[in-house]
N, C-alpha and C. Protein backbone atom coordinates (compact mmCIF):
# COMPACT_ATOMS: atom_id res chain seq x y z
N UNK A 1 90.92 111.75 90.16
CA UNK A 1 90.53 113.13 90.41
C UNK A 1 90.79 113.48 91.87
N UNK A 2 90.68 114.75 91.84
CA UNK A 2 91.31 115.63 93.41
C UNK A 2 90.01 115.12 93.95
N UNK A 3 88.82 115.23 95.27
CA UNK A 3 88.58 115.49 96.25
C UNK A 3 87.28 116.57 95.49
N UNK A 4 88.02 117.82 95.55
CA UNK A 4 87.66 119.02 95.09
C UNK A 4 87.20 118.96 94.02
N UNK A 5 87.55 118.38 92.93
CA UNK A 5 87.74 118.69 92.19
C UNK A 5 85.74 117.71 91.84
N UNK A 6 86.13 116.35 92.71
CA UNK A 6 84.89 115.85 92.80
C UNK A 6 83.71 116.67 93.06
N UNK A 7 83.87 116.80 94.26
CA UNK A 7 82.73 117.79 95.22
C UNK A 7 82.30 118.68 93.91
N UNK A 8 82.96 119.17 93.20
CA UNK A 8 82.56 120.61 92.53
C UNK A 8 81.92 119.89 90.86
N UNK A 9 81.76 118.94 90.84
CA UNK A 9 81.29 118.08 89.44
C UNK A 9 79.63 118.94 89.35
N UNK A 10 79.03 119.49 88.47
CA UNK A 10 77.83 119.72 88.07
C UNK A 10 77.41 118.38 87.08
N UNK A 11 76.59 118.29 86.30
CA UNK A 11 75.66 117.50 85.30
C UNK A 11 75.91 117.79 84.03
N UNK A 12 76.55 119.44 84.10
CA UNK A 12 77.10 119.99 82.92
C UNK A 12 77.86 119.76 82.56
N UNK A 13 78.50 119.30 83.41
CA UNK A 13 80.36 118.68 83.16
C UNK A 13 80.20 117.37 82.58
N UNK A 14 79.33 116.79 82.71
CA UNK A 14 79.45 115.16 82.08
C UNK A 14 79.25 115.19 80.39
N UNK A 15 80.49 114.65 80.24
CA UNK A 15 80.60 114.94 78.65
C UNK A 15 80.38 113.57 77.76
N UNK A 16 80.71 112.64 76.59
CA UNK A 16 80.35 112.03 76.23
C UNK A 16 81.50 110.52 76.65
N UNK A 17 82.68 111.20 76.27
CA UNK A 17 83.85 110.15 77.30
C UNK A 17 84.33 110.72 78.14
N UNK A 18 84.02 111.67 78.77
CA UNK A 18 84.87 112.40 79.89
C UNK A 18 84.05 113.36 80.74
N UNK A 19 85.22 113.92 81.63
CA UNK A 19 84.26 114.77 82.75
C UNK A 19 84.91 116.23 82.44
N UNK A 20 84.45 117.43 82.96
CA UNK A 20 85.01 118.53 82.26
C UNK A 20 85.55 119.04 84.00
N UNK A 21 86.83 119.57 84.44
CA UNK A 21 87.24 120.30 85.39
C UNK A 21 86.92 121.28 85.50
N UNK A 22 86.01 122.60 85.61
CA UNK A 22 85.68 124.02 85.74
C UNK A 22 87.35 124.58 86.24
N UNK A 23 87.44 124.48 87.81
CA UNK A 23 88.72 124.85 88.20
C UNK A 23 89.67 123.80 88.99
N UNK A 24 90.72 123.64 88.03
CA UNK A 24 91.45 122.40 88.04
C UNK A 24 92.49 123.00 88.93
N UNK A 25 92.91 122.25 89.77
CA UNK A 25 94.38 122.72 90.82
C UNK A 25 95.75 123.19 90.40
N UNK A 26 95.60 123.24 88.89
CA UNK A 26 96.49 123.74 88.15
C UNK A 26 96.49 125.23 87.56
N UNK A 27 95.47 125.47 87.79
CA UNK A 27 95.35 126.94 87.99
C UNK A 27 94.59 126.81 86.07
N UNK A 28 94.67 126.18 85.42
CA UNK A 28 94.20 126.54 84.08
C UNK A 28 92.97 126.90 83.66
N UNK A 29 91.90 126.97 83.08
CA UNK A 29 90.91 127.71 82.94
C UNK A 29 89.44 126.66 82.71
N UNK A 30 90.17 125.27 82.78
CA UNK A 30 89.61 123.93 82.92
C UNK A 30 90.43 122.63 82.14
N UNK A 31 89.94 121.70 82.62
CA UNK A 31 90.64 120.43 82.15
C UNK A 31 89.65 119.19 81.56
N UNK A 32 90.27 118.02 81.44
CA UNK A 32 89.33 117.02 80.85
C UNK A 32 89.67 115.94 81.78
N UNK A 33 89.44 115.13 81.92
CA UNK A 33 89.59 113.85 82.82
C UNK A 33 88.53 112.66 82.23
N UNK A 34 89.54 111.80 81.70
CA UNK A 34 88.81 110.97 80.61
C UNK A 34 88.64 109.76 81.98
N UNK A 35 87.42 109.58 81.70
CA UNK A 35 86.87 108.09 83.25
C UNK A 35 86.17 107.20 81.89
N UNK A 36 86.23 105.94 82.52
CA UNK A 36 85.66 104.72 81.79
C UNK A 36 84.24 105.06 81.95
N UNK A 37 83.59 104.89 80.64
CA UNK A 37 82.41 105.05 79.90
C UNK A 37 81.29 104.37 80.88
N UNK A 38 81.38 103.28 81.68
CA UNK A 38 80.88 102.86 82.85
C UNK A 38 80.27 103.49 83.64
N UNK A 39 81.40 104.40 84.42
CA UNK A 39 81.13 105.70 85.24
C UNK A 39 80.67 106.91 84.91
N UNK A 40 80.51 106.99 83.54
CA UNK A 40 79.84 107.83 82.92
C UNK A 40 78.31 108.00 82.75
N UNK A 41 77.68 106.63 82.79
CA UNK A 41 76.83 106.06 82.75
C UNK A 41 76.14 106.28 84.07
N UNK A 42 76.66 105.96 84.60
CA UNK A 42 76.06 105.80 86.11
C UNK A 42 76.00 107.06 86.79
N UNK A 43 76.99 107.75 87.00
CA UNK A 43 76.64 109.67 86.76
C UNK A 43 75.50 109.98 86.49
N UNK A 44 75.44 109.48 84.85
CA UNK A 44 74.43 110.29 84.54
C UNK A 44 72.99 110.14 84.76
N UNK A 45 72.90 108.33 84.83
CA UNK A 45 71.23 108.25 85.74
C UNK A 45 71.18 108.30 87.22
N UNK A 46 72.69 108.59 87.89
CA UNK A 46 72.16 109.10 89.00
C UNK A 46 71.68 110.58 89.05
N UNK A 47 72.45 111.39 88.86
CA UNK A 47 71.86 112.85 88.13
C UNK A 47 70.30 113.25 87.61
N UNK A 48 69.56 112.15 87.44
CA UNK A 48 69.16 112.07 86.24
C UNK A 48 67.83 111.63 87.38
N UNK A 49 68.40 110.40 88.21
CA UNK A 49 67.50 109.86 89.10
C UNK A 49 66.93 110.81 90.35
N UNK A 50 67.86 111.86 90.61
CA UNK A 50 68.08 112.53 91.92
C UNK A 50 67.50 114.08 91.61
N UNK A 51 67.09 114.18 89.79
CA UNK A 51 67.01 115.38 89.57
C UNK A 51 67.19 116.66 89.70
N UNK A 52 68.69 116.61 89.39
CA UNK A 52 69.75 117.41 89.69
C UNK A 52 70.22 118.21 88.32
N UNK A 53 70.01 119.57 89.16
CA UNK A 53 69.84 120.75 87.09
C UNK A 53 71.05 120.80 86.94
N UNK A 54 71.42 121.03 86.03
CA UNK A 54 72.54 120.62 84.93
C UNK A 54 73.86 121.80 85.71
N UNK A 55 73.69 122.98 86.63
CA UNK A 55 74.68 123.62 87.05
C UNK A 55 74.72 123.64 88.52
N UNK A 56 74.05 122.24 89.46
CA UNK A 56 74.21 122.25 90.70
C UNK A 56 74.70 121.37 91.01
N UNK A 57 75.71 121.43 92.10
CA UNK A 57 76.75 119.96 92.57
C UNK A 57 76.29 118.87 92.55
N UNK A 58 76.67 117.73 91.77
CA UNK A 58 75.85 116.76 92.00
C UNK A 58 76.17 116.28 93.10
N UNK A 59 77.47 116.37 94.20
CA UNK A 59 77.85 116.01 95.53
C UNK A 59 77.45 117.05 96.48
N UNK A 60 76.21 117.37 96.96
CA UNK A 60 76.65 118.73 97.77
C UNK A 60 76.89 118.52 98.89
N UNK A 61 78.03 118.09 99.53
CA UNK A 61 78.60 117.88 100.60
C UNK A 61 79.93 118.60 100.81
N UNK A 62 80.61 118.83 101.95
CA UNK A 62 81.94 119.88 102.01
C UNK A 62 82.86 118.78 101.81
N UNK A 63 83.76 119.79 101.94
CA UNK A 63 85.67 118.39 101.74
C UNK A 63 85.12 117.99 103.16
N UNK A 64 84.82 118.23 104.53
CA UNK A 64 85.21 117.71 105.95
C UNK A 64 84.34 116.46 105.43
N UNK A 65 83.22 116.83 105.12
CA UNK A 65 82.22 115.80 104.77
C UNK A 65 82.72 114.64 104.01
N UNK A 66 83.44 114.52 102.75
CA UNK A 66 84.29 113.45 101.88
C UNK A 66 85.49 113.05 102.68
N UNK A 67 86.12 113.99 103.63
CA UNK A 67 86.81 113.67 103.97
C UNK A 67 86.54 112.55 105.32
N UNK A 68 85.95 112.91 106.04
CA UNK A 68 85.22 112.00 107.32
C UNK A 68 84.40 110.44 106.42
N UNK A 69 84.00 110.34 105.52
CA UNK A 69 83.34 109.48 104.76
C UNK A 69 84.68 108.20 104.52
N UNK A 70 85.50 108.67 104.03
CA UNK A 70 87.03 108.01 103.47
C UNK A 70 87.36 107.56 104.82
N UNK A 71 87.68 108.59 105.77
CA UNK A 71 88.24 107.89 106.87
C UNK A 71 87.20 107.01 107.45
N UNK A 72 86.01 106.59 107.65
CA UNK A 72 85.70 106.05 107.66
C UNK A 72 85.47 104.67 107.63
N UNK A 73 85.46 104.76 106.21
CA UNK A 73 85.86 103.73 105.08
C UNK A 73 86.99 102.80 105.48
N UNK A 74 88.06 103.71 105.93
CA UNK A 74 89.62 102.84 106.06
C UNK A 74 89.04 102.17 107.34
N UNK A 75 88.42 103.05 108.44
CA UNK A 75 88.72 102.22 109.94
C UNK A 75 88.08 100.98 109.67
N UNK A 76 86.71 101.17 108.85
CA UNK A 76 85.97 99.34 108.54
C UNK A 76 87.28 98.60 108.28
N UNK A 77 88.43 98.76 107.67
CA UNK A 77 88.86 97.97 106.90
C UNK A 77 89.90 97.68 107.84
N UNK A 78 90.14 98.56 108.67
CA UNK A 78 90.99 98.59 109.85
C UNK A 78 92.34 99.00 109.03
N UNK A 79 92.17 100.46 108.64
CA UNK A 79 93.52 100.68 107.51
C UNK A 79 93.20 102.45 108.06
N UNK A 80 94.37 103.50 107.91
CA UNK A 80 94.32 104.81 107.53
C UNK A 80 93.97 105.23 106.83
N UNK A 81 93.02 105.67 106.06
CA UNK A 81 92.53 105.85 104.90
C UNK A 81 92.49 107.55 104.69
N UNK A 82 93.46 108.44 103.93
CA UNK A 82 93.11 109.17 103.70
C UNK A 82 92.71 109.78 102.07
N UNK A 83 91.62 111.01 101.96
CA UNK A 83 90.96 111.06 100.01
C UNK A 83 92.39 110.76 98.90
N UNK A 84 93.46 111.92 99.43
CA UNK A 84 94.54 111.65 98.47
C UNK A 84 95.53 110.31 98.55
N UNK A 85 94.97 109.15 99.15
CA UNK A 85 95.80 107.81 99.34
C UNK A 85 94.77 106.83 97.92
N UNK A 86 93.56 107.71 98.05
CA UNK A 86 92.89 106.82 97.19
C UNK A 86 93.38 106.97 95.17
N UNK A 87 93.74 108.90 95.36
CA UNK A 87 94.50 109.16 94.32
C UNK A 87 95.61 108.32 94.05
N UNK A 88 96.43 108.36 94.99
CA UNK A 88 98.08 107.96 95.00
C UNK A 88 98.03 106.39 94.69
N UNK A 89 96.74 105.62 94.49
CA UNK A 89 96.48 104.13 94.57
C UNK A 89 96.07 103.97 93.15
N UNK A 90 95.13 104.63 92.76
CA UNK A 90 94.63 104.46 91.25
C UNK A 90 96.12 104.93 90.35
N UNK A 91 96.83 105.66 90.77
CA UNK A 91 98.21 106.11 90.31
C UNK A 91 98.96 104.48 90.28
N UNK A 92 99.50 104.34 91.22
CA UNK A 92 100.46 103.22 91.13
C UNK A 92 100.10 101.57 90.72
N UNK A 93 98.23 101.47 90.80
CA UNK A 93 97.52 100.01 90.17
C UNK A 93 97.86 100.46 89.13
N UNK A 94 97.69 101.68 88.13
CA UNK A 94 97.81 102.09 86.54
C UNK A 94 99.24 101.78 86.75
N UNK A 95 100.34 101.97 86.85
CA UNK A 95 101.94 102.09 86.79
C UNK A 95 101.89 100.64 86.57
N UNK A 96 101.51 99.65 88.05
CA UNK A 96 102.00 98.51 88.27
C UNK A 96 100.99 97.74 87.70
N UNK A 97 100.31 97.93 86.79
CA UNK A 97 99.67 97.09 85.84
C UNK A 97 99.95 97.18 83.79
N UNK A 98 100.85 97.74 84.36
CA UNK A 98 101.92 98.03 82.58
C UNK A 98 101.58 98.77 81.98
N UNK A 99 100.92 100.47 82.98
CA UNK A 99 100.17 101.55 81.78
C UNK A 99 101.46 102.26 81.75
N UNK A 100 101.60 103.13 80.80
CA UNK A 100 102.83 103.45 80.48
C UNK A 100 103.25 104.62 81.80
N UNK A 101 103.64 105.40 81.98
CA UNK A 101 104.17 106.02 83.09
C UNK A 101 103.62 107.87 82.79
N UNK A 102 103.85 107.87 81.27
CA UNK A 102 103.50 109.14 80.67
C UNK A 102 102.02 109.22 80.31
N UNK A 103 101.23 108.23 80.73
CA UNK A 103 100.07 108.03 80.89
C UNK A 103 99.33 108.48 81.93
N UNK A 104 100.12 107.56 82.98
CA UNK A 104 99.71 107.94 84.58
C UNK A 104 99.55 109.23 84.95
N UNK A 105 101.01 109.74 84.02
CA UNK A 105 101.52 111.12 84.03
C UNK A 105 100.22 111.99 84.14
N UNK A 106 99.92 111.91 82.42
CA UNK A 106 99.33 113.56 81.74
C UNK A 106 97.95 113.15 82.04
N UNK A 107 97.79 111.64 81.79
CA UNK A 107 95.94 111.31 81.58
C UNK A 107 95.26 111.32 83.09
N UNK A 108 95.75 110.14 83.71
CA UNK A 108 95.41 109.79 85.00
C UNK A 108 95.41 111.25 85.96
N UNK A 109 96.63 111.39 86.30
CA UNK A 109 97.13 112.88 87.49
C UNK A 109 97.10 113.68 87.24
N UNK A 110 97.33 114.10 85.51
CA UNK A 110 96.74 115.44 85.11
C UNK A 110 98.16 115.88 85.63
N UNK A 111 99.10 115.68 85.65
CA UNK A 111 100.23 116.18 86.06
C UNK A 111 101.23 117.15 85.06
N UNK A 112 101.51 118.26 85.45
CA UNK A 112 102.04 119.55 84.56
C UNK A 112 103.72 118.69 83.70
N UNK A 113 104.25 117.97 85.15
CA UNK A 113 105.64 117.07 84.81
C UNK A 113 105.78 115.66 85.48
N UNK A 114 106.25 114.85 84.35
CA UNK A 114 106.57 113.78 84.59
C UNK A 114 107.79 113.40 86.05
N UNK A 115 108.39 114.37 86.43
CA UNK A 115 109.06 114.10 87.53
C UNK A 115 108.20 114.39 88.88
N UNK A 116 107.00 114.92 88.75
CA UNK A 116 105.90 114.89 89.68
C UNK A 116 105.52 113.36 90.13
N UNK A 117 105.29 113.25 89.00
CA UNK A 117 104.63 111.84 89.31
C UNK A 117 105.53 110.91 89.78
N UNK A 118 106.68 110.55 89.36
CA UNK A 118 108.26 109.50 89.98
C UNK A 118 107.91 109.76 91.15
N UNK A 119 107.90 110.86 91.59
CA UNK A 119 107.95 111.21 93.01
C UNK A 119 107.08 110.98 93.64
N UNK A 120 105.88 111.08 93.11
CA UNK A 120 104.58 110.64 93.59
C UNK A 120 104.53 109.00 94.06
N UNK A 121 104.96 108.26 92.27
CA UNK A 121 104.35 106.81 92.52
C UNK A 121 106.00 106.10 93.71
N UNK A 122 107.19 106.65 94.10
CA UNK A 122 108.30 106.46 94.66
C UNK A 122 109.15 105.11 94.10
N UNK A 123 109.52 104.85 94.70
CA UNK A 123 110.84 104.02 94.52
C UNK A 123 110.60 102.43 93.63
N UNK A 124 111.31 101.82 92.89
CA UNK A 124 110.86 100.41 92.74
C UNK A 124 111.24 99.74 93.62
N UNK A 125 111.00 98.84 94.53
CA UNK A 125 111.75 97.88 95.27
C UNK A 125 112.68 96.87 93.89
N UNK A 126 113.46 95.92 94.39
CA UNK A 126 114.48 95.19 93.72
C UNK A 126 113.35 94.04 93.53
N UNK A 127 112.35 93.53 94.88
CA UNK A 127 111.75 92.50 93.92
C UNK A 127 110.76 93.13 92.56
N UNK A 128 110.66 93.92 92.62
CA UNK A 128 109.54 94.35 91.53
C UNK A 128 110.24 94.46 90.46
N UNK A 129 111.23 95.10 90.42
CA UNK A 129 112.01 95.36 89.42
C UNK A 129 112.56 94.28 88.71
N UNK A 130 112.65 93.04 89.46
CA UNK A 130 113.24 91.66 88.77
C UNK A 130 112.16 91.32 88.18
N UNK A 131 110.89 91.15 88.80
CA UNK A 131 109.64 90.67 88.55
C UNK A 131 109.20 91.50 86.96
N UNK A 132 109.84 92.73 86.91
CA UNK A 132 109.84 93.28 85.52
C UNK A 132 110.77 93.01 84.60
N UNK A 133 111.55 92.44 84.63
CA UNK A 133 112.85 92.34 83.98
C UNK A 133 112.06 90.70 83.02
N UNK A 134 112.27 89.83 84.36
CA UNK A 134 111.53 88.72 83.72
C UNK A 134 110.39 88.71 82.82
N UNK A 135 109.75 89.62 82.91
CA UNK A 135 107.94 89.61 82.35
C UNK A 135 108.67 90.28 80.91
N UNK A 136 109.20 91.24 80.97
CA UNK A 136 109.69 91.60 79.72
C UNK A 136 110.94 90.87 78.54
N UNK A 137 112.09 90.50 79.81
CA UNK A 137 113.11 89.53 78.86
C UNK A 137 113.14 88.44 78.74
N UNK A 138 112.19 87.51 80.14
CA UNK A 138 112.84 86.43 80.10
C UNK A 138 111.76 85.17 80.05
């Protein structure tokens, strides 16, 4: 998920396998974003713990705020860390762990076209690409 798209999550949105988008960066009138049943869970007794009504942010913090939090995060690690690197990462572990690509695509990024995303997850290097060749032919 976007950033935004976080920040703006209500209690209402938590659905039974998924989260509901109100206004998705795609301009559409809302979306779905299917998250492991895990995180669903935990949402909901935090929500639940923090007593938070069903149409108020459960994050109420600004983007500077998520955003300063992340960077953060990276300098502990002694890395750049910016919110959309953390997108662009859950993108390419799904790719480079054998989810299909049209997956990453529509499910994961929510992406309108599959040539979004190529572009997104970039180039194969030659060792990876052997390293796939083998796992599949040889």
């Amino acid at each position: 998920m976007r950033v935004g798209e976080v920040l703006n999550l209500t209690p209402a949105d938590i659905q039974e396998r998924s989260l509901a988008i109100q206004n998705p960066k795609s301009g559409r009138a809302g979306e779905t974003v299917y998250v492991p049943r895990k995180i669903l869970v935990r949402l909901t007794a935090y929500t639940k713990a923090k007593d938070i009504d069903s149409n108020d942010r459960i994050f109420p913090i600004s983007y500077v705020a998520a955003w300063s939090m992340v960077k953060k995060a990276g300098r502990m690690v002694n890395i750049e860390l910016r919110p959309h690197d953390l997108r662009r990462h859950a993108a390419t572990y799904a790719s480079r762990s054998g989810t299909p690509i049209e997956i990453v695509s529509k499910v994961i990024l929510r992406h309108a076209d599959l040539s979004t995303t190529q572009r997104y997850l970039g180039k194969v290097n030659d060792t990876e690409a052997i390293r796939w060749i083998e796992t599949l032919y040889g």
